[in-house]
N, C-alpha and C. Protein backbone atom coordinates (compact mmCIF):
# COMPACT_ATOMS: atom_id res chain seq x y z
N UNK A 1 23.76 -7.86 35.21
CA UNK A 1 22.89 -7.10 36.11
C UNK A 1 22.65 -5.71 35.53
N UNK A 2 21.28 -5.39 35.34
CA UNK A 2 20.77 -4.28 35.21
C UNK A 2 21.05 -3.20 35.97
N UNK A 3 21.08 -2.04 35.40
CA UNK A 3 21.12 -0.64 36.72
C UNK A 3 19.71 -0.54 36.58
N UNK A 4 18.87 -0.77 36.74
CA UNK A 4 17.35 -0.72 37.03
C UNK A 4 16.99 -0.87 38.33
N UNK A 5 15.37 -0.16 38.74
CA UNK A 5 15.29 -0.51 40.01
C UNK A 5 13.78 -1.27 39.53
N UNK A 6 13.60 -1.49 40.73
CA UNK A 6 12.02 -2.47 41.15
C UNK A 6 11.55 -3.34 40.09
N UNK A 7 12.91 -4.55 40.38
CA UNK A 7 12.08 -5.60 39.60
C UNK A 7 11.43 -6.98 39.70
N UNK A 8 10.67 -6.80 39.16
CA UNK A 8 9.87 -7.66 39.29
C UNK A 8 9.41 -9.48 39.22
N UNK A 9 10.37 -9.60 38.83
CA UNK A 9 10.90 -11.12 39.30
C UNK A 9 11.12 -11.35 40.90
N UNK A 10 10.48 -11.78 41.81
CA UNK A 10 10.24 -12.05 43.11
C UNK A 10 12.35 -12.86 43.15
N UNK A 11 12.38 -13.55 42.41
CA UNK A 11 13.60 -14.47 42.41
C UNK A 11 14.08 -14.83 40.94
N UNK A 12 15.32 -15.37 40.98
CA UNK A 12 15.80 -16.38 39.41
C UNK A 12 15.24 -15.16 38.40
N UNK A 13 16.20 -14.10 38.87
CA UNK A 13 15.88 -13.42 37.51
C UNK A 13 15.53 -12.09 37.38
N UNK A 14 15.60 -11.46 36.64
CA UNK A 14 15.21 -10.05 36.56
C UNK A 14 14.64 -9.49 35.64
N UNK A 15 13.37 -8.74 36.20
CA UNK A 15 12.30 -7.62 34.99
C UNK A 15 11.72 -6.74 35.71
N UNK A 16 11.91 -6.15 34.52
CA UNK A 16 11.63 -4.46 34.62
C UNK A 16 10.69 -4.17 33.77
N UNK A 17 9.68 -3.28 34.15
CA UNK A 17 8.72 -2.50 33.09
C UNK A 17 8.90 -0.90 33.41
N UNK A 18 8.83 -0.42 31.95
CA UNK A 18 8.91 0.79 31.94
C UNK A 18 7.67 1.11 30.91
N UNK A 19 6.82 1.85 32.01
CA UNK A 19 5.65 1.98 31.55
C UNK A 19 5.72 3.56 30.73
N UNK A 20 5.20 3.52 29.40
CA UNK A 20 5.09 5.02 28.69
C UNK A 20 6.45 4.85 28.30
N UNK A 21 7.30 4.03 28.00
CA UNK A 21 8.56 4.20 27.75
C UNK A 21 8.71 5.23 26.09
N UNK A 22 7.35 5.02 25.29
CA UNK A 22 6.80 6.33 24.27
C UNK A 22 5.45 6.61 25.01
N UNK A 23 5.68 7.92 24.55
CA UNK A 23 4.42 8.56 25.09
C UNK A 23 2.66 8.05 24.08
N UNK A 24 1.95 8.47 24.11
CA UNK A 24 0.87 8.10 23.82
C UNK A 24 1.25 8.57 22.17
N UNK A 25 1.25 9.72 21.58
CA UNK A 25 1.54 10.49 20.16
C UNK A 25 2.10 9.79 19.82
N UNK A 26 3.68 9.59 20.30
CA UNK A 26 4.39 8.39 19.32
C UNK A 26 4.29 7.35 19.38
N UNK A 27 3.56 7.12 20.16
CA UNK A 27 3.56 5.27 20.08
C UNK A 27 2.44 5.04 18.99
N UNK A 28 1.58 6.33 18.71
CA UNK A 28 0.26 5.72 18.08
C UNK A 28 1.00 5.80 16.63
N UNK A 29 2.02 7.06 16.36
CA UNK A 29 2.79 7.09 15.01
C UNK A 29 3.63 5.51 14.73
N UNK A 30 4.63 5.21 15.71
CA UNK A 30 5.43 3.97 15.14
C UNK A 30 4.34 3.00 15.51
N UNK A 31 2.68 2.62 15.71
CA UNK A 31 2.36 1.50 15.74
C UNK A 31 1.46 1.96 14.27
N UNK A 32 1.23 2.57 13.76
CA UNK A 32 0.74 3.09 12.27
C UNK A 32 1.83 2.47 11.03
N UNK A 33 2.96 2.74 11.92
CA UNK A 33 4.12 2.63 10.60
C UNK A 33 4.87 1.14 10.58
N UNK A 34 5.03 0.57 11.56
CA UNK A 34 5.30 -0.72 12.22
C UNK A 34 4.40 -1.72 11.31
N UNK A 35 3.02 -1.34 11.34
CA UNK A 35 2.17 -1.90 11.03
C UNK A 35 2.34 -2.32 9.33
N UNK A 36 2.31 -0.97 8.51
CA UNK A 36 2.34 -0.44 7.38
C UNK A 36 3.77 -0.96 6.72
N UNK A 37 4.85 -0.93 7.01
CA UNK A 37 6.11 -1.23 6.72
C UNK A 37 6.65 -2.68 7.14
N UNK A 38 6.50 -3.33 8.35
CA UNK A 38 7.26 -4.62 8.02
C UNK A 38 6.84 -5.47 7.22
N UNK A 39 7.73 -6.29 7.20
CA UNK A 39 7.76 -7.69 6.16
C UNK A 39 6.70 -8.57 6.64
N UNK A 40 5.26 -8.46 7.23
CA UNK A 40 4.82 -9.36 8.12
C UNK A 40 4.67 -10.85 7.09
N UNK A 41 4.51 -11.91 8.02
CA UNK A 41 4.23 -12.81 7.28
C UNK A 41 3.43 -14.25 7.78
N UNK A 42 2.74 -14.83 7.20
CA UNK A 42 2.88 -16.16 8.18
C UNK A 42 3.85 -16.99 8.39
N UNK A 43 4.17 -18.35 9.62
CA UNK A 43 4.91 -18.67 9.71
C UNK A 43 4.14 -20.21 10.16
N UNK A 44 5.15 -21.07 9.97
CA UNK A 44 4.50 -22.87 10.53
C UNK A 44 6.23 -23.33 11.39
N UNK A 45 5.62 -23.47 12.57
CA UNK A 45 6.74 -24.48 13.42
C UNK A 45 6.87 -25.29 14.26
N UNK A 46 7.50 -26.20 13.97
CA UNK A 46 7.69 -27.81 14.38
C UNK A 46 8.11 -27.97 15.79
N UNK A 47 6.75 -28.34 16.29
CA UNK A 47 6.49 -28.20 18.14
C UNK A 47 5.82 -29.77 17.93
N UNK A 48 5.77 -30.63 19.18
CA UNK A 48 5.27 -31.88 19.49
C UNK A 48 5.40 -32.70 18.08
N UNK A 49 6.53 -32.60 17.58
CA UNK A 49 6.40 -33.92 16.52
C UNK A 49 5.78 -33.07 14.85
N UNK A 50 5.23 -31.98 14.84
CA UNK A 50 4.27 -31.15 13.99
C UNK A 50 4.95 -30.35 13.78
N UNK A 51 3.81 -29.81 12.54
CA UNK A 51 4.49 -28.37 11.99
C UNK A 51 2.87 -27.90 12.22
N UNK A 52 2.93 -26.44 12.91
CA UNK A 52 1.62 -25.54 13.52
C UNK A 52 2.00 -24.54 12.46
N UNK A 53 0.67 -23.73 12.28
CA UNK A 53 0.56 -22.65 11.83
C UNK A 53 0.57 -22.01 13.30
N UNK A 54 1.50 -20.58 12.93
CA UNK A 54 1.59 -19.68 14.58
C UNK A 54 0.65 -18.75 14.39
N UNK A 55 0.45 -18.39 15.46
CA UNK A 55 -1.10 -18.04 15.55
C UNK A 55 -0.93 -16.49 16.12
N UNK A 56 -0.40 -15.75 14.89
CA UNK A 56 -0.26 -14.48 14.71
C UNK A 56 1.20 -13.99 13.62
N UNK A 57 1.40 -13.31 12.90
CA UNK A 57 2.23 -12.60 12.07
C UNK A 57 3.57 -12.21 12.81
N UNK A 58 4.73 -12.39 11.82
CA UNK A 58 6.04 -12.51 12.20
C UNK A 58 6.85 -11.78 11.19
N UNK A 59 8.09 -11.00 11.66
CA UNK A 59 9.21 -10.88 10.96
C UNK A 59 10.23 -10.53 11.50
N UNK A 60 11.64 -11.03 10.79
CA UNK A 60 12.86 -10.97 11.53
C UNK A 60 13.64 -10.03 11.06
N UNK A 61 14.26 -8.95 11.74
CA UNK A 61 15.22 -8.30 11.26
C UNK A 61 16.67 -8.16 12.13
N UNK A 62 17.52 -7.73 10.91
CA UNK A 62 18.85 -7.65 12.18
C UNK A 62 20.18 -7.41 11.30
N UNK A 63 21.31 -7.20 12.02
CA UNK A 63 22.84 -7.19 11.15
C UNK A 63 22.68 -8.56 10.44
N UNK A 64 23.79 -8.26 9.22
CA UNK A 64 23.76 -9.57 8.55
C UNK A 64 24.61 -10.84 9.62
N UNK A 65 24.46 -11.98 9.22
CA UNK A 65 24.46 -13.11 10.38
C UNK A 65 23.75 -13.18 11.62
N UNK A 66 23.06 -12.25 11.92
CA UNK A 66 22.14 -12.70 12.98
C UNK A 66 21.25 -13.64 12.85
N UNK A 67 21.57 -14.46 12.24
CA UNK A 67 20.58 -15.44 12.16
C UNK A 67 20.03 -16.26 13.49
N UNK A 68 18.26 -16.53 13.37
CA UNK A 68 17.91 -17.04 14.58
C UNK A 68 17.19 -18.77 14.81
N UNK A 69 17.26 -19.71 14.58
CA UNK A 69 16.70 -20.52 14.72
C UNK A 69 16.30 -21.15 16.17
N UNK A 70 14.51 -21.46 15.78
CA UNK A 70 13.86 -21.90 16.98
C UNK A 70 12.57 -22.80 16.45
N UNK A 71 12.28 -23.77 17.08
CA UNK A 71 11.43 -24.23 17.03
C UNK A 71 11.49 -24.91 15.35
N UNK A 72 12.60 -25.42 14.96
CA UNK A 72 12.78 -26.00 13.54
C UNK A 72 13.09 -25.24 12.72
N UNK A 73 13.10 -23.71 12.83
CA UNK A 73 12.57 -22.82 11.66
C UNK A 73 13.97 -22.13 11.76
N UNK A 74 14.89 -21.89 10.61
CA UNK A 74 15.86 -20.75 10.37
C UNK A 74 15.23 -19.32 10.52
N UNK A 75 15.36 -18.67 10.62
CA UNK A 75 15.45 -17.19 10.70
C UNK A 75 16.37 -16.49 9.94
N UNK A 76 16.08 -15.93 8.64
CA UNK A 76 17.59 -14.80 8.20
C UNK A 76 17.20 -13.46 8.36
N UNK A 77 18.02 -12.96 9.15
CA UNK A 77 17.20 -11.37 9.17
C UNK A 77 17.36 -10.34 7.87
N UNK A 78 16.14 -9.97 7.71
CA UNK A 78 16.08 -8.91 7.00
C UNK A 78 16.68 -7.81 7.15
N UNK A 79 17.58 -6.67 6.42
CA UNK A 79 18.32 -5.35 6.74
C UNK A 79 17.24 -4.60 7.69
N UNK A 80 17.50 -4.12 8.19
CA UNK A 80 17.26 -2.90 9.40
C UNK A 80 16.15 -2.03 8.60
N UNK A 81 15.31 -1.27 9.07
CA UNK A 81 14.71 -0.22 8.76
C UNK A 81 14.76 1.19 9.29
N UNK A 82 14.82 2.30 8.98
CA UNK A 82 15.18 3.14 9.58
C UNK A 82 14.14 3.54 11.14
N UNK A 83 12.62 2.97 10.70
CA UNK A 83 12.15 3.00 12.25
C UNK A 83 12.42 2.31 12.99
N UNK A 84 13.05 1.41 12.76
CA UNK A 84 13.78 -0.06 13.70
C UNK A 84 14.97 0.65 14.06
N UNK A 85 15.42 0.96 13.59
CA UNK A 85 17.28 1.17 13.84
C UNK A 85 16.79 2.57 15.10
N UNK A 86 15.82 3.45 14.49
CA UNK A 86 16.06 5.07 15.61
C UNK A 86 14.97 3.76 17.18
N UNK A 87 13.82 2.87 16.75
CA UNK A 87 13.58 2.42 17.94
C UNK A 87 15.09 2.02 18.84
N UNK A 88 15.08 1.20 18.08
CA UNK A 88 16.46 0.19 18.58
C UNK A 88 17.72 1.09 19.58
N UNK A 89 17.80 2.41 18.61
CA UNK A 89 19.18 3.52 19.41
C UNK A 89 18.35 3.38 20.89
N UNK A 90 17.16 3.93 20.67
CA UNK A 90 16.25 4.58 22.35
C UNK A 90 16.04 2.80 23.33
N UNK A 91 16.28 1.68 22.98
CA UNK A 91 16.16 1.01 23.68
C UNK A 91 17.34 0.82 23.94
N UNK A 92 18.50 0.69 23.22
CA UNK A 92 19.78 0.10 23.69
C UNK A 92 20.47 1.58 24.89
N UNK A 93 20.19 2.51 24.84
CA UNK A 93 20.23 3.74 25.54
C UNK A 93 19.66 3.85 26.88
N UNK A 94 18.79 2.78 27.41
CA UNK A 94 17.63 2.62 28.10
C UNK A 94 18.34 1.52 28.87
N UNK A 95 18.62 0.41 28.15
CA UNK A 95 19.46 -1.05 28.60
C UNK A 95 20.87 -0.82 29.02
N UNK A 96 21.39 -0.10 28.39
CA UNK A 96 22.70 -0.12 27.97
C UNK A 96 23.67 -1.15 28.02
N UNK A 97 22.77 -1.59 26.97
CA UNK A 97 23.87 -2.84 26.51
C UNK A 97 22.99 -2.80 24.43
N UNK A 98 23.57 -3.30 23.97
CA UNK A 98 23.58 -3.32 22.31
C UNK A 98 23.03 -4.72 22.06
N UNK A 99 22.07 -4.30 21.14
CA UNK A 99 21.17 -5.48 20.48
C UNK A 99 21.56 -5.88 19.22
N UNK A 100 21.39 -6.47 17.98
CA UNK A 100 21.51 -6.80 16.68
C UNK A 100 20.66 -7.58 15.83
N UNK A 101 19.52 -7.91 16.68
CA UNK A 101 18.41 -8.07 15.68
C UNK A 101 17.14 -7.97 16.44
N UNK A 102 16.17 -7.76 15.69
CA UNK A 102 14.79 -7.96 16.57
C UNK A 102 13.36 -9.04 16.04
N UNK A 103 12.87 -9.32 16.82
CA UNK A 103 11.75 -10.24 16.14
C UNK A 103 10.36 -9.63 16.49
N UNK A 104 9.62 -9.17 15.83
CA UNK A 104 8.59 -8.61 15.24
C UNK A 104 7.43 -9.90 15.37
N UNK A 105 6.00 -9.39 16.52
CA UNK A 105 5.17 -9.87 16.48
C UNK A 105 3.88 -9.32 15.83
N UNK A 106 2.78 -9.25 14.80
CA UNK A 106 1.55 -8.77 14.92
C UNK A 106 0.54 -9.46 15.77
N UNK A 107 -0.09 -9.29 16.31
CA UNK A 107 -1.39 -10.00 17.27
C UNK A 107 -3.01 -9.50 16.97
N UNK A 108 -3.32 -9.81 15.86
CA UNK A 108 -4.28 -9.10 14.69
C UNK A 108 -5.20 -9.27 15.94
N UNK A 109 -5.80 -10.39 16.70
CA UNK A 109 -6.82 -9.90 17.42
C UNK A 109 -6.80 -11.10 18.99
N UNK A 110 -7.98 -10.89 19.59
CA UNK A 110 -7.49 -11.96 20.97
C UNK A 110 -7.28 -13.31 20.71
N UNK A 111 -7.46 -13.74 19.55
CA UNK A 111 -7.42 -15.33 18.87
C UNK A 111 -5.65 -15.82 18.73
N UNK A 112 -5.36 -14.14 18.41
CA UNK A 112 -3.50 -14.05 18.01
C UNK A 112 -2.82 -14.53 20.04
N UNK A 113 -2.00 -15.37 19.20
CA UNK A 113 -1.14 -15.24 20.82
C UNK A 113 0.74 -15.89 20.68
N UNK A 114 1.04 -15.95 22.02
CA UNK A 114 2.43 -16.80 21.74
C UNK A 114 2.06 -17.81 22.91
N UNK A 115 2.81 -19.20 22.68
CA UNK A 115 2.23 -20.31 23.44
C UNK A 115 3.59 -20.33 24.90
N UNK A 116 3.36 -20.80 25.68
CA UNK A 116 4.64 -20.85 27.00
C UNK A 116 6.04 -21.37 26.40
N UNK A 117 6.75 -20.14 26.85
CA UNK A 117 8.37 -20.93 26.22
C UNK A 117 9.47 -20.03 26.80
N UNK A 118 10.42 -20.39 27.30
CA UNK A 118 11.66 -19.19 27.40
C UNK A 118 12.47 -19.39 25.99
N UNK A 119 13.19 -18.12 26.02
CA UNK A 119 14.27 -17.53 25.11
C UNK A 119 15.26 -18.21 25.84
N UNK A 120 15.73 -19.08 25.00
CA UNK A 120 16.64 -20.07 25.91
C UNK A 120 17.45 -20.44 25.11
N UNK A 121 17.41 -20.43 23.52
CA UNK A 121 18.55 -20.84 22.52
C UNK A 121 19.61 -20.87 22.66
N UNK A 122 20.59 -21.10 22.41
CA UNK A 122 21.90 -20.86 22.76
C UNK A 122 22.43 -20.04 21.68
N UNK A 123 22.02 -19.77 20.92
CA UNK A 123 22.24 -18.60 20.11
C UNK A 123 22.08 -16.73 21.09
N UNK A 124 21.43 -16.90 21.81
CA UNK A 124 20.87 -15.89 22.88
C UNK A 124 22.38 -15.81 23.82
N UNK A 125 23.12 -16.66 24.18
CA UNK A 125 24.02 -16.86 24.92
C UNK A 125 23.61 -17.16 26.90
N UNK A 126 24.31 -17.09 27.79
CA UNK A 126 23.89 -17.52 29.33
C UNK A 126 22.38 -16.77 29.61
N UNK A 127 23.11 -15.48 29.96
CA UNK A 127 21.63 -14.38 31.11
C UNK A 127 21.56 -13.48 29.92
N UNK A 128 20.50 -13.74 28.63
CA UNK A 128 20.23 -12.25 27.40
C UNK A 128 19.42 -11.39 28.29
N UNK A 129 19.85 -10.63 27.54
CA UNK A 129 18.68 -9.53 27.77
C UNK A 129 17.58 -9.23 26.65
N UNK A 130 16.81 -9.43 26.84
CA UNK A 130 15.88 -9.10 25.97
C UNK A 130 14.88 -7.98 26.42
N UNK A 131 14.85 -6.75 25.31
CA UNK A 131 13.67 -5.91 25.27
C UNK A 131 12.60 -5.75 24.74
N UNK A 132 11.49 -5.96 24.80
CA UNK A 132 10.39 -5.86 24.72
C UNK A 132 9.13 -5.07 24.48
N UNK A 133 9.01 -4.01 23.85
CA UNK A 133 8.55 -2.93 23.18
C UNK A 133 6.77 -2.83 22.59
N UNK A 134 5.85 -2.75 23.70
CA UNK A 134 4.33 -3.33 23.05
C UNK A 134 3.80 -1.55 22.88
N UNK A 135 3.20 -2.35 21.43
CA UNK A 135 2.54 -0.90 21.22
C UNK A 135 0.98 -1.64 20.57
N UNK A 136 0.04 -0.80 20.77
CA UNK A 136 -1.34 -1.54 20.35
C UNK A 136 -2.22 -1.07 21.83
N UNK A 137 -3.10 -2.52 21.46
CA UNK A 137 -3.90 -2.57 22.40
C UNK A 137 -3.20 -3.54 23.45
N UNK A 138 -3.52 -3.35 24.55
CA UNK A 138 -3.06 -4.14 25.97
C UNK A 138 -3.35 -5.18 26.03
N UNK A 139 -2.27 -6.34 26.03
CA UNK A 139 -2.58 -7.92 26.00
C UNK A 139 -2.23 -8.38 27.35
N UNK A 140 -2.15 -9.67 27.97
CA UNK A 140 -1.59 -10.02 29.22
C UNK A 140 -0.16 -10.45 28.86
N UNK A 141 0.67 -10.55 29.52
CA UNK A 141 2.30 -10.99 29.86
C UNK A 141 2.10 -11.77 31.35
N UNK A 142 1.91 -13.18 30.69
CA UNK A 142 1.88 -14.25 31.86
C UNK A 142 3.16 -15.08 32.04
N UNK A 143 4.29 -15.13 33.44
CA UNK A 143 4.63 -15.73 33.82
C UNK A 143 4.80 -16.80 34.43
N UNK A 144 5.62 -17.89 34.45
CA UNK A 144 5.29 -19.00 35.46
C UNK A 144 6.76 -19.77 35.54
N UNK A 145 7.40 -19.79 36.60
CA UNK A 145 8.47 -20.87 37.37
C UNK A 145 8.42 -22.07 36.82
N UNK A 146 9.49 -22.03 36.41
CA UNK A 146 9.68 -23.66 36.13
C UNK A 146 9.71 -25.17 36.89
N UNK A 147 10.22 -24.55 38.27
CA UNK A 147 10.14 -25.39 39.57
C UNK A 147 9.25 -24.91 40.59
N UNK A 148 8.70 -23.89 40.89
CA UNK A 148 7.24 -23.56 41.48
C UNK A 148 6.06 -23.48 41.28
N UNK A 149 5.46 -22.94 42.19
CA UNK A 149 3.63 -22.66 41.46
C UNK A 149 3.63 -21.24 41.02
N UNK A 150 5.17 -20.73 41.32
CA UNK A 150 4.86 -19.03 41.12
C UNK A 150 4.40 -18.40 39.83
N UNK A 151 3.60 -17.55 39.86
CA UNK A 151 3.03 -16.99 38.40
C UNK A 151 2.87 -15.45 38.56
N UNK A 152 3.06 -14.86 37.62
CA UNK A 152 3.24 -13.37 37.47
C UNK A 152 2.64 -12.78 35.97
N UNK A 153 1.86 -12.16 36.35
CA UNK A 153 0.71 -11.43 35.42
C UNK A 153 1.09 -10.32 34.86
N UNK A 154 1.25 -9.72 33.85
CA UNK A 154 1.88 -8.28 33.81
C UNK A 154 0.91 -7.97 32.34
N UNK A 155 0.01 -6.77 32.73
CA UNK A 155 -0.41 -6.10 31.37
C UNK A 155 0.52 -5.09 30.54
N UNK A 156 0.37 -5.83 29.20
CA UNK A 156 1.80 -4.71 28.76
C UNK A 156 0.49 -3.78 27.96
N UNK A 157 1.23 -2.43 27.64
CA UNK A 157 0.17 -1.32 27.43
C UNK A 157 0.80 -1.07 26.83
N UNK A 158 0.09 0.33 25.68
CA UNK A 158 0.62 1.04 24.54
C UNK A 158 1.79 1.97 25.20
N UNK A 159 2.97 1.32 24.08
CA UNK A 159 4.10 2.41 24.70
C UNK A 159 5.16 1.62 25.53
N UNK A 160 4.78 0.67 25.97
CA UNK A 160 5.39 -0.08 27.60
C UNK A 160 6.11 -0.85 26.65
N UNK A 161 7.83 -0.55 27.77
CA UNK A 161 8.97 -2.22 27.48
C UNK A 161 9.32 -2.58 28.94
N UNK A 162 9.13 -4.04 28.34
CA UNK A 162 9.07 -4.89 29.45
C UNK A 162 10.63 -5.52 28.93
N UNK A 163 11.68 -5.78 30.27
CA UNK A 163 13.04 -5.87 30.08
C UNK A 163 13.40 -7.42 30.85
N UNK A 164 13.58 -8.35 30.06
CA UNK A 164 14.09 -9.32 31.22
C UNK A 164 15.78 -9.83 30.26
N UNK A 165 16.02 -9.90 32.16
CA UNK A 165 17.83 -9.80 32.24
C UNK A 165 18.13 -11.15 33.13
N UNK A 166 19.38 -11.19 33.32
CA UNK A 166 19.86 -12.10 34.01
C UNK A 166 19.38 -13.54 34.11
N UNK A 167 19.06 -14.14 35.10
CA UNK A 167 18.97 -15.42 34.80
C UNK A 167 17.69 -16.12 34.81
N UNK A 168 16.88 -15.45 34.23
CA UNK A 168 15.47 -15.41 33.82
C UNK A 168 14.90 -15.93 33.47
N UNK A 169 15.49 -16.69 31.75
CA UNK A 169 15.10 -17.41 30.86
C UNK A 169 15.58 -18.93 31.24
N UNK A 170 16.19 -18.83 32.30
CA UNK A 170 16.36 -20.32 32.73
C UNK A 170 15.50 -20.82 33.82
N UNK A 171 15.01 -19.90 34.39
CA UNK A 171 13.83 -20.12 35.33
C UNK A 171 12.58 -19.98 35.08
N UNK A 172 12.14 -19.24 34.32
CA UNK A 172 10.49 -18.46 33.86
C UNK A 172 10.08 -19.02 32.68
N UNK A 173 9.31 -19.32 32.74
CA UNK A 173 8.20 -19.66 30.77
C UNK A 173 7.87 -18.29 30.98
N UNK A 174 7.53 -17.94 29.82
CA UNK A 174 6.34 -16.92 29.37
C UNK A 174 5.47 -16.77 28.07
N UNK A 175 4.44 -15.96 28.10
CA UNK A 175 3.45 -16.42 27.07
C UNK A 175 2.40 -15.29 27.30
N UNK A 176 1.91 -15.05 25.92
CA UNK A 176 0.76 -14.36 25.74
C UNK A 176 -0.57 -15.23 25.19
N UNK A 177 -1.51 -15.20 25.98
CA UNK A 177 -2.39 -16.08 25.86
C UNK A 177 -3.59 -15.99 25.11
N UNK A 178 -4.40 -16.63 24.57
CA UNK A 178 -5.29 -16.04 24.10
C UNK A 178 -6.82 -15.28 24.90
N UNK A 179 -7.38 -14.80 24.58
CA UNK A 179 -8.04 -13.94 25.17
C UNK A 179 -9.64 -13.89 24.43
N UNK A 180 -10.83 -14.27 24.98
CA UNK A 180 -12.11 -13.86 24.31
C UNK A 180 -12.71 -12.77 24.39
N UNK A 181 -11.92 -11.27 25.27
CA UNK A 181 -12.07 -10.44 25.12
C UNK A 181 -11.82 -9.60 24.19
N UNK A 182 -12.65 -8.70 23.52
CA UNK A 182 -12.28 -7.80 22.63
C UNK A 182 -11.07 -7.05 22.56
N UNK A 183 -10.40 -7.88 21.52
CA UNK A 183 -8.79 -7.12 21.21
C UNK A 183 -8.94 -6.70 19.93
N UNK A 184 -7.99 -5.53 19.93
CA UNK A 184 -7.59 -4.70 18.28
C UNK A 184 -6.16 -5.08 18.31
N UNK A 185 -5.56 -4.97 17.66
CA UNK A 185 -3.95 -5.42 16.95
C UNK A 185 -2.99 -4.77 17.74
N UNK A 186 -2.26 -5.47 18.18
CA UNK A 186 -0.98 -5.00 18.97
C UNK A 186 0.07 -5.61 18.03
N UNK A 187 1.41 -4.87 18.21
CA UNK A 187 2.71 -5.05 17.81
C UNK A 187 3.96 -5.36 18.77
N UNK A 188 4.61 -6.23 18.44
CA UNK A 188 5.42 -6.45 19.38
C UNK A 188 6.67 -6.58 19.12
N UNK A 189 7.73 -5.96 19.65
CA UNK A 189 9.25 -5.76 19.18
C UNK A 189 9.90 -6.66 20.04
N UNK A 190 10.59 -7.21 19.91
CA UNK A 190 11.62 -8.14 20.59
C UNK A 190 12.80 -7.87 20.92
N UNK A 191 13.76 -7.54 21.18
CA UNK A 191 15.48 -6.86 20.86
C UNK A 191 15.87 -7.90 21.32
N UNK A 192 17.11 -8.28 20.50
CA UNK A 192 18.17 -9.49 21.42
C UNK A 192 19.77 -9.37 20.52
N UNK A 193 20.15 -9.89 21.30
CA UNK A 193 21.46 -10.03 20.69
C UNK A 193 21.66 -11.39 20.26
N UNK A 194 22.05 -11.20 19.31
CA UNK A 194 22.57 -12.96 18.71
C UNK A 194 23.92 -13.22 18.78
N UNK A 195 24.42 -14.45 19.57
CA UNK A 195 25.58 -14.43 19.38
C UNK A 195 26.42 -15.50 18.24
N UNK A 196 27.23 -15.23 17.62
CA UNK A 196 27.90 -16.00 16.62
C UNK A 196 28.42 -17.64 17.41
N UNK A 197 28.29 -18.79 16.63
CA UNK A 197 28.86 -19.70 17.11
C UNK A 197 30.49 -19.53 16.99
């Protein structure tokens, strides 16, 4: 359980947005440098029987052994960067609880997306916490119940982390969808903790 207030999970779960969590100046600096500096790359993973091309740019970083596998694909994280590591201090400061790797989205334009899925690995361990860090242009953050009709919409904006805790990922899909509206490139930080088998 979070010390946070007003969140936004109606039930099964808990999120928080903290809107401006960087102000407008720095968010436009670390989405310049974010951009410019990671490892981006493409990636292909084995969903329905297939191997997909994902449909936007990826990279993993983290302590050594954080390794992440999902969707067929190993993950070895790359060493830390120093704008990762000072993000990372201001989110784990925010959570207070400690992360050790992060996964890095680009979303070059509204065509870029992520398809419905919880963070559910067991590498993640029971209730993770995961932080969430969007800098760019404003995409949607669509929710939906696994056993209801419930659905929850959330625009994430330049600057904004969106925090889900507790028992979340066992109840909620989520997904960024694609969009035929005019989008410019957003970035997306992930924080999680990996736990060792």
């Amino acid at each position: 359980m979070l010390n946070l207030e007003n969140n936004l999970a109606p039930f099964d779960g808990e999120l928080y947005l903290i809107k401006q969590f960087y102000g407008l100046p720095e968010s436009g600096l670390l989405f310049t440098q974010l951009q410019a500096e990671l490892a981006w790359r493409e990636e292909a993973i084995f969903i329905y029987g297939r191997w997909v091309k994902v449909p936007r740019l990826i990279c993993w970083y983290g302590d050594p052994g954080a390794w992440y596998r999902y969707s067929g694909v190993n993950h070895q994280p790359l060493p830390w960067l120093p704008v990762l590591q000072a993000i990372r201090e201001k989110v784990e400061k925010q959570c207070q609880c400690a992360f050790n790797s992060v996964l890095a989205n680009l979303y070059r334009d509204g065509n870029d997306s992520m398809g419905c899925h919880a963070d559910d690995e067991k590498e993640l361990g029971l209730n993770p916490v995961i932080a969430s860090l969007s800098l760019g242009d404003e995409r949607l953050f669509r929710l939906h119940h696994k056993n209801t009709k419930d659905k929850l919409d959330i625009a994430l904006g330049h600057g904004d982390l969106l925090i889900m805790a507790g028992s979340l990922q066992h109840h909620w899909m989520h997904a960024v969808p694609k969009t035929k509206k005019l989008k410019t490139a957003r970035v997306n930080l992930t924080f999680r903790r990996i736990k060792a088998d």
